[in-house]
Protein backbone atom coordinates (compact mmCIF):
# COMPACT_ATOMS: atom_id res chain seq x y z
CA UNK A 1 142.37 67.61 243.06
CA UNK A 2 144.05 66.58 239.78
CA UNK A 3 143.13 68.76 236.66
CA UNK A 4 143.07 66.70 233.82
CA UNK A 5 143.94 67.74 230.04
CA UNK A 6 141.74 66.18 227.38
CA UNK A 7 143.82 66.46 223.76
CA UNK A 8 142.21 65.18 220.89
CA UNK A 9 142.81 61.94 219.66
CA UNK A 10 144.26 61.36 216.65
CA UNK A 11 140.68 60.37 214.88
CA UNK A 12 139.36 63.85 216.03
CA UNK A 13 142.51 66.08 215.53
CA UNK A 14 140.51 67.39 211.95
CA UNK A 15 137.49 68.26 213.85
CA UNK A 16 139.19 69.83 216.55
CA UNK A 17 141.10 71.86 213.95
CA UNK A 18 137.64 72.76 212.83
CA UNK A 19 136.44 73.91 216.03
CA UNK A 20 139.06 76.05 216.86
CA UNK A 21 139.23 77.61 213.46
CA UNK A 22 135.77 78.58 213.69
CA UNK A 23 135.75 79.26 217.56
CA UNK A 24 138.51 82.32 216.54
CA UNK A 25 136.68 83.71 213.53
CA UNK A 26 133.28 84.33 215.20
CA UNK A 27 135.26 85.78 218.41
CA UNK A 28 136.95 88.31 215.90
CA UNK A 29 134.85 88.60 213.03
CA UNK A 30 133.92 92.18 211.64
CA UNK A 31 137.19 93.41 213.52
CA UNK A 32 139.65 95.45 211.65
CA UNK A 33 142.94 93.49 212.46
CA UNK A 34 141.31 90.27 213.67
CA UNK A 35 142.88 87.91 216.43
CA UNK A 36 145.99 90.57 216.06
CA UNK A 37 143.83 92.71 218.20
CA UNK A 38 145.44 90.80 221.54
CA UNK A 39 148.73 92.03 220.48
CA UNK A 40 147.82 95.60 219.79
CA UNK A 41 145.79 96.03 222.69
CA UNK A 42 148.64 95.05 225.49
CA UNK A 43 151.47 96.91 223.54
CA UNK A 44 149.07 100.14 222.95
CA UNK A 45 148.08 100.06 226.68
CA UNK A 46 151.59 99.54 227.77
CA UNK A 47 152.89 102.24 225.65
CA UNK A 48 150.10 104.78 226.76
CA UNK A 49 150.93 103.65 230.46
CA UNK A 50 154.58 103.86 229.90
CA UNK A 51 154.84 106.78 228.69
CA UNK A 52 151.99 108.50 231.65
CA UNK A 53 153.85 106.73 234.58
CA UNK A 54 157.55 106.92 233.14
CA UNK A 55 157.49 110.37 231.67
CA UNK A 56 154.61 112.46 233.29
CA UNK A 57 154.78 111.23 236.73
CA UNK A 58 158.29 109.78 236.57
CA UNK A 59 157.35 106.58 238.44
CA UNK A 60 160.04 105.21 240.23
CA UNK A 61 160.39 102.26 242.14
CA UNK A 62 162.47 102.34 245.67
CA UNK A 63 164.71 99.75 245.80
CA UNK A 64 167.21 98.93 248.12
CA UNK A 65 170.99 100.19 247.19
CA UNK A 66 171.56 100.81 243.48
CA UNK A 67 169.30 97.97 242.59
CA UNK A 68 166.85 99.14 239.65
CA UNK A 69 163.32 97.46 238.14
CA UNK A 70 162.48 97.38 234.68
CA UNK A 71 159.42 99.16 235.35
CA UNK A 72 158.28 98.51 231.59
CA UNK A 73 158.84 94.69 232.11
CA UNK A 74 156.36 94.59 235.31
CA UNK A 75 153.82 96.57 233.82
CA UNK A 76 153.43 94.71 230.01
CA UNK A 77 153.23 91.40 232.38
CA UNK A 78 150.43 93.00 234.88
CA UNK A 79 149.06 93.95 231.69
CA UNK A 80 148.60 90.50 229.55
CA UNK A 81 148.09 89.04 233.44
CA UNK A 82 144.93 91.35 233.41
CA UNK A 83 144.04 90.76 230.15
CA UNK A 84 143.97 87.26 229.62
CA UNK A 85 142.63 86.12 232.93
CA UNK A 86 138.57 87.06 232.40
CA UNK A 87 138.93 85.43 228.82
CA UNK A 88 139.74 82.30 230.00
């Protein structure tokens, strides 16, 4: 099954402008920071679960040898991962 992308043409590109415009300012209108709320809210939740895992637990992963994971790096991508997949 093929997914096809539909882009505006170029007669439309002002309305779709339009659309999108408008589609963003009713999702975040009366928000304090607006559509820089999906930045905060990843990089708040990683640093709250960085510092819980990392620091109070002391997480480690158990890797073979002297190999090490950038434990931060997995989580912020779980993170958006979780994030952004029920929005869209």
């Amino acid at each position: 099954m093929a997914v096809i992308i539909m882009l505006p043409s170029k007669d439309n590109i002002q309305l779709f402008k339009t659309m999108v415009r408008r589609e963003v300012k009713s999702r975040y209108q009366g928000t304090l920071l607006g559509f820089f709320w999906n930045l905060v809210t990843p990089l708040l939740m990683l640093a709250i679960y960085s510092t819980v895992f990392l620091v109070v637990f002391e997480a480690k992963w158990h890797l073979e040898g002297t190999q090490t994971a950038d434990y931060g790096l997995m989580l912020f991508i779980g993170i958006l991962t979780h994030a952004l997949w029920p929005k869209y």
